[in-house]
C-alpha atoms as a PDB file:
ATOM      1  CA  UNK A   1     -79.927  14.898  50.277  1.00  0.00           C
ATOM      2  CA  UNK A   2     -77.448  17.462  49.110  1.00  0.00           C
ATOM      3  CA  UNK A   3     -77.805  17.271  45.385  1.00  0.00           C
ATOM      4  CA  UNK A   4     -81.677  16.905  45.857  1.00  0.00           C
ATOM      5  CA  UNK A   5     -81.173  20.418  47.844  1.00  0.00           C
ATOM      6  CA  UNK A   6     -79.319  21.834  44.824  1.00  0.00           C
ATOM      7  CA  UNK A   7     -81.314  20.466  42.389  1.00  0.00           C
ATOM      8  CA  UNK A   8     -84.391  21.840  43.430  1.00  0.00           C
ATOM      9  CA  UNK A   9     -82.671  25.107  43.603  1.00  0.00           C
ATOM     10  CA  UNK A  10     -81.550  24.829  39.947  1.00  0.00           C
ATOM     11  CA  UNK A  11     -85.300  24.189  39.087  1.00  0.00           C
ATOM     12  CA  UNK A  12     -85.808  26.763  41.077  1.00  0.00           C
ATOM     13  CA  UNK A  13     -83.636  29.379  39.150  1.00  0.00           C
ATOM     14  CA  UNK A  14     -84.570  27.450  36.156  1.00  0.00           C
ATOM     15  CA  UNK A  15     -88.792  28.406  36.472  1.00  0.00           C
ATOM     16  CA  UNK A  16     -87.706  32.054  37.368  1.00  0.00           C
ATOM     17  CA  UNK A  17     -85.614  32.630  34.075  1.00  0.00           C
ATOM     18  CA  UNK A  18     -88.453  30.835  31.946  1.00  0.00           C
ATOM     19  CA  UNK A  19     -91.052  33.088  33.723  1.00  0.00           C
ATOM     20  CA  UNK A  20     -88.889  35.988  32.712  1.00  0.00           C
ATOM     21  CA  UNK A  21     -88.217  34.986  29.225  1.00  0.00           C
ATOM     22  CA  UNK A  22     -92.004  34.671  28.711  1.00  0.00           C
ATOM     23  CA  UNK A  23     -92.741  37.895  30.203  1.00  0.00           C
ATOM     24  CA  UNK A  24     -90.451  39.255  27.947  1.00  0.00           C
ATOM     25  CA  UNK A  25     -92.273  37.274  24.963  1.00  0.00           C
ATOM     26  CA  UNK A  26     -95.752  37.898  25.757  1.00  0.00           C
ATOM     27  CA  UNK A  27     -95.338  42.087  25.954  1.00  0.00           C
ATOM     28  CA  UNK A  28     -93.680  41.694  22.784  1.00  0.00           C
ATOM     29  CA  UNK A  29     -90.079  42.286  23.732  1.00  0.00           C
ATOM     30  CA  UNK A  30     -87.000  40.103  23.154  1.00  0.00           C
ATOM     31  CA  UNK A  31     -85.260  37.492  25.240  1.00  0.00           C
ATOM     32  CA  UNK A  32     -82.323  35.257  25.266  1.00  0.00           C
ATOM     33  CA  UNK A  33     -81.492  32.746  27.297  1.00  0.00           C
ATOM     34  CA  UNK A  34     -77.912  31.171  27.084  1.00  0.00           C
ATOM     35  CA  UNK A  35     -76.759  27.139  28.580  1.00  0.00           C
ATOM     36  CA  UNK A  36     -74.629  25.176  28.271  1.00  0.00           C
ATOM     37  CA  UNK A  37     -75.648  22.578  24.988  1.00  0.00           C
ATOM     38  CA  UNK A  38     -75.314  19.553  27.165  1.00  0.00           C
ATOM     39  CA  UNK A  39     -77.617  20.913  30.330  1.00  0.00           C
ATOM     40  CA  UNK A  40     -80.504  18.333  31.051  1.00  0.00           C
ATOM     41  CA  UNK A  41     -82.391  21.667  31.892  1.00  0.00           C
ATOM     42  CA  UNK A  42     -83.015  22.079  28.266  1.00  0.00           C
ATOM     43  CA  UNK A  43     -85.369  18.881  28.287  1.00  0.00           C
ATOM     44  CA  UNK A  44     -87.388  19.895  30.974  1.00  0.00           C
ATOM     45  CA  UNK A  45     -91.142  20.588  30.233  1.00  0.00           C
ATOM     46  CA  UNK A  46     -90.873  24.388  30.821  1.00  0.00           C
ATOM     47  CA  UNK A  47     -87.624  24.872  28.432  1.00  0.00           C
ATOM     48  CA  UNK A  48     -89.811  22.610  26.236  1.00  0.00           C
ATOM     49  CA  UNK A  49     -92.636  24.888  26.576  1.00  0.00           C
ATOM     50  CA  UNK A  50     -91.230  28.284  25.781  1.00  0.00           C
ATOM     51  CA  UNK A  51     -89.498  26.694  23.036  1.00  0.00           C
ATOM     52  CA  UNK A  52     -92.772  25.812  21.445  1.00  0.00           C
ATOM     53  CA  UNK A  53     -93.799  29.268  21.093  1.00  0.00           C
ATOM     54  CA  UNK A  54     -94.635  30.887  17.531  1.00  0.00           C
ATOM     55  CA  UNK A  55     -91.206  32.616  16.953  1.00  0.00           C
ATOM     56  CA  UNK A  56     -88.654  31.164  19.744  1.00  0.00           C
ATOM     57  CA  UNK A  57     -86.262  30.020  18.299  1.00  0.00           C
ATOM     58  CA  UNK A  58     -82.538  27.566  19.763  1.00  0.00           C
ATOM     59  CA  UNK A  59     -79.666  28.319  18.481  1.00  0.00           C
ATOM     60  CA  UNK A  60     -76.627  26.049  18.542  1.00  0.00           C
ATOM     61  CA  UNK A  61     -73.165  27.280  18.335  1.00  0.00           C
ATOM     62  CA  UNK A  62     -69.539  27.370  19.473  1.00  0.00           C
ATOM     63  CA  UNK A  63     -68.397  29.902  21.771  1.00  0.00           C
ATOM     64  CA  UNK A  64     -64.805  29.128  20.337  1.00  0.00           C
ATOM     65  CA  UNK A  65     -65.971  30.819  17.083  1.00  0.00           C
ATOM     66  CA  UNK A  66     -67.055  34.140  19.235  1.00  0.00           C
ATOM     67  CA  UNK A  67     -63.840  34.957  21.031  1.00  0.00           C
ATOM     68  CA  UNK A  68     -63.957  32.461  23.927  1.00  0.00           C
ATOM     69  CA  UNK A  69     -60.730  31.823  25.527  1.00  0.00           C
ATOM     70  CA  UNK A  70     -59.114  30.286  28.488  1.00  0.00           C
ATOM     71  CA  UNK A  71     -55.521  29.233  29.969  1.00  0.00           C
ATOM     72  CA  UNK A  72     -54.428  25.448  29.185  1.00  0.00           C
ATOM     73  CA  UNK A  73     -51.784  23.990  31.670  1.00  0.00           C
ATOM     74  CA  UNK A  74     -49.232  25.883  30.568  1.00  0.00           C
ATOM     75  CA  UNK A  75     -50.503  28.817  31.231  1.00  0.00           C
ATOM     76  CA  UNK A  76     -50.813  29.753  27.391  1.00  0.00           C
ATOM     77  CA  UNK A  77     -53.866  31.096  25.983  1.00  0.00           C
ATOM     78  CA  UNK A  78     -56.266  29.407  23.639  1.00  0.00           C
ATOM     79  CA  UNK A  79     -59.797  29.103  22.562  1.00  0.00           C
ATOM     80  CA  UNK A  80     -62.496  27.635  24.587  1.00  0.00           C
ATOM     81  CA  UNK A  81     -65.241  25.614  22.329  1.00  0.00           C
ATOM     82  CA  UNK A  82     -68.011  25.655  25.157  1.00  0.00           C
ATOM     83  CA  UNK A  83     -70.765  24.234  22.515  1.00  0.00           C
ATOM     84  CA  UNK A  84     -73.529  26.620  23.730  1.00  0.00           C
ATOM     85  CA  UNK A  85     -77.679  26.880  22.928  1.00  0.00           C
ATOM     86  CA  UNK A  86     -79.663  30.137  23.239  1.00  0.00           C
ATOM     87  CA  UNK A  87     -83.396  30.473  23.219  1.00  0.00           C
ATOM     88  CA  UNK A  88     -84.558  33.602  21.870  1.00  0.00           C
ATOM     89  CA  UNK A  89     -87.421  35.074  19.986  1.00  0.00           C
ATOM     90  CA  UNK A  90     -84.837  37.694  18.188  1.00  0.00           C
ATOM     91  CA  UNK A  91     -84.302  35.854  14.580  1.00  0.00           C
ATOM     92  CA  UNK A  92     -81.400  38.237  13.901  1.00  0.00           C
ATOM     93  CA  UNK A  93     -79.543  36.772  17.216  1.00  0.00           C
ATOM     94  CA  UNK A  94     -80.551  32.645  16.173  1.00  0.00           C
ATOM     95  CA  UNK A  95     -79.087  32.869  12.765  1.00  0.00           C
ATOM     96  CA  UNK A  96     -76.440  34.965  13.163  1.00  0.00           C
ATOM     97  CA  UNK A  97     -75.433  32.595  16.195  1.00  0.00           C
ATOM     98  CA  UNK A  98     -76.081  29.485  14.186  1.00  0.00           C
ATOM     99  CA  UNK A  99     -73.046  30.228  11.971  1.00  0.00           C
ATOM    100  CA  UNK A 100     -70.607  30.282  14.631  1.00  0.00           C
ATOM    101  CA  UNK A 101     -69.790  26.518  14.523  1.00  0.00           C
ATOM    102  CA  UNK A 102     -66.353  25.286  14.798  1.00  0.00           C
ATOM    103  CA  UNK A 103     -64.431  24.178  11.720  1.00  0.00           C
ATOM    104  CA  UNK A 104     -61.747  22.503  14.170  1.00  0.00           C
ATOM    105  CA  UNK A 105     -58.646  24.690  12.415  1.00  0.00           C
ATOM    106  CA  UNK A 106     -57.723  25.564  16.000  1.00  0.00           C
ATOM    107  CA  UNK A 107     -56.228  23.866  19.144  1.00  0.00           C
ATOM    108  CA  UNK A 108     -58.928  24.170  22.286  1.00  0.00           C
ATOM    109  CA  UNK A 109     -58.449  24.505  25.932  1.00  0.00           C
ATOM    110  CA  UNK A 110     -59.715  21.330  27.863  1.00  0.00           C
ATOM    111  CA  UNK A 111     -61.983  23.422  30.612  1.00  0.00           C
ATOM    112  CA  UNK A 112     -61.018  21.169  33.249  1.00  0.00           C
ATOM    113  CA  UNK A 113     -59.036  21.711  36.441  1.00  0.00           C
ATOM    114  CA  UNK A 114     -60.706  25.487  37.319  1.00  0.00           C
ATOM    115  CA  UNK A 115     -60.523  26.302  33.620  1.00  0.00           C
ATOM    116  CA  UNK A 116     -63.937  27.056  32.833  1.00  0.00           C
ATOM    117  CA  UNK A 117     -64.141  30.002  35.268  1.00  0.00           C
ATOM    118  CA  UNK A 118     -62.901  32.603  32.448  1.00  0.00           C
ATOM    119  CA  UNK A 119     -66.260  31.380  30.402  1.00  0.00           C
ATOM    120  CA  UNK A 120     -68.323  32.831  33.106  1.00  0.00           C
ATOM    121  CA  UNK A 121     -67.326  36.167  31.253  1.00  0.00           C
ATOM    122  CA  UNK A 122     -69.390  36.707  27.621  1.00  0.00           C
ATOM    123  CA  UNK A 123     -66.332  37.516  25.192  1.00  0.00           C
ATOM    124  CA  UNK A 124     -66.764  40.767  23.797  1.00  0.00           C
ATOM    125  CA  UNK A 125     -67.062  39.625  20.623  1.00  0.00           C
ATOM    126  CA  UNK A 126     -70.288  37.673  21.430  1.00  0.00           C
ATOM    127  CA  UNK A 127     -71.849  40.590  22.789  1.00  0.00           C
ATOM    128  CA  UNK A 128     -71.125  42.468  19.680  1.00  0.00           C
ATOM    129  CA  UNK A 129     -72.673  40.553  17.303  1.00  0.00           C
ATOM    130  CA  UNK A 130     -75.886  40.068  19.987  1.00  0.00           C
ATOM    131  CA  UNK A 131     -75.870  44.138  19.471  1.00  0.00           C
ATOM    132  CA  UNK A 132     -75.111  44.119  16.442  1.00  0.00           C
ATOM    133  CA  UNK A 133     -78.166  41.469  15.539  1.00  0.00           C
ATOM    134  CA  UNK A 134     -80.680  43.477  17.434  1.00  0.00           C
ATOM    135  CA  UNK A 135     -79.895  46.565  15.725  1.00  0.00           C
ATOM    136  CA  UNK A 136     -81.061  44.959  12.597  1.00  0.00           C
ATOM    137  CA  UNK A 137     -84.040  43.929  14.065  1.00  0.00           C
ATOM    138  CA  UNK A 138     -84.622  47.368  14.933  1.00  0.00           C
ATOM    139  CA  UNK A 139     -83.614  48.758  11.403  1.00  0.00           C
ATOM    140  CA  UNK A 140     -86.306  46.126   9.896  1.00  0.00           C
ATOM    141  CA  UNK A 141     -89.031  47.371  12.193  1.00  0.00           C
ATOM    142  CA  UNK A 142     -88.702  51.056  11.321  1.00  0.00           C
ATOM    143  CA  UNK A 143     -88.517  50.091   7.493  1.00  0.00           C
ATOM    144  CA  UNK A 144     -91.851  47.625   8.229  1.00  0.00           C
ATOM    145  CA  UNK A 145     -93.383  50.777   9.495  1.00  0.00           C
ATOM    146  CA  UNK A 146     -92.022  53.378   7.288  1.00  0.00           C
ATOM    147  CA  UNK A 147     -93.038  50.712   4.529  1.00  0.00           C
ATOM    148  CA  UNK A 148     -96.301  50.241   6.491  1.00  0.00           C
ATOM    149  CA  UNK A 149     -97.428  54.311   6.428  1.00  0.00           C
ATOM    150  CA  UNK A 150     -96.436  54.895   3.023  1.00  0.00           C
ATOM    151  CA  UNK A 151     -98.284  52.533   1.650  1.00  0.00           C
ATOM    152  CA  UNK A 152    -101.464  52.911   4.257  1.00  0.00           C
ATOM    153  CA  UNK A 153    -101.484  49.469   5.564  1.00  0.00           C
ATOM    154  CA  UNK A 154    -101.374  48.362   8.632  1.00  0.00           C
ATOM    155  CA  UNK A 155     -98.136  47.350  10.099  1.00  0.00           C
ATOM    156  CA  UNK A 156     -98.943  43.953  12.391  1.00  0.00           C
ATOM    157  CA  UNK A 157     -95.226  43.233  13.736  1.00  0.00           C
END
């Protein structure tokens, strides 16, 4: 009865953050929406849905390879793989993200034991390059529209 209670409020929480993420998409602004890769949310209908759309696009990557770190037993710190997915209809953020896949040439944390709870915090290094990526998409959409009014066309992005 409990984990029916919680799971309904995880569907719950799920529906909201899809209904946000296609608000977002449908007044033509970005989104991104981060899990955990091995979450059954992501084969739920709605997930399924908004992932259909022209231009969403998942991105699969290792939060090891953006900064992510976390104690091990001995109290020493290391780097946390977390494999992580992220919808989004940015295509800066998806490919940029997509490269960040570990090559194994370092030693991980097992997030057991309350050692997750530091990857409740983005590293700064993963919000850099989210920044970073949407600046880009900004400098393309001035040059599509600078592009667009020197030439007289129209600009449809």
């Amino acid at each position: 009865e409990d984990v029916h209670g919680q799971l309904q409020a995880a569907m719950k929480h799920l529906k909201f953050s899809m209904d946000l993420c296609l608000e977002q998409y449908k007044a033509g602004r970005l989104f991104l929406f981060e899990h955990p890769v091995g979450a059954r949310s992501w084969s739920t209908a709605i997930i399924q849905q908004m992932s259909d759309l022209e231009g969403v696009h998942l991105a699969k990557f290792d939060f090891c390879q953006l900064g992510m770190k976390s104690k091990d037993e001995s109290g020493s710190e290391a780097a946390a793989k977390k494999r992580t997915g992220v919808l989004t209809n940015s295509k800066h953020v998806a490919e940029v993200l997509r490269r960040a896949q570990c090559d194994g040439s370092h030693k991980h944390v097992e997030l057991l034991n309350g050692r997750a709870g530091p990857c409740q915090e983005y590293p700064e290094k993963f919000v850099q390059l989210i920044c970073e990526s949407i600046k880009k998409l900004i400098k393309d959409v001035q040059w599509r529209k600078k592009m667009s009014k020197d030439l007289d066309i129209t600009d449809t992005v």
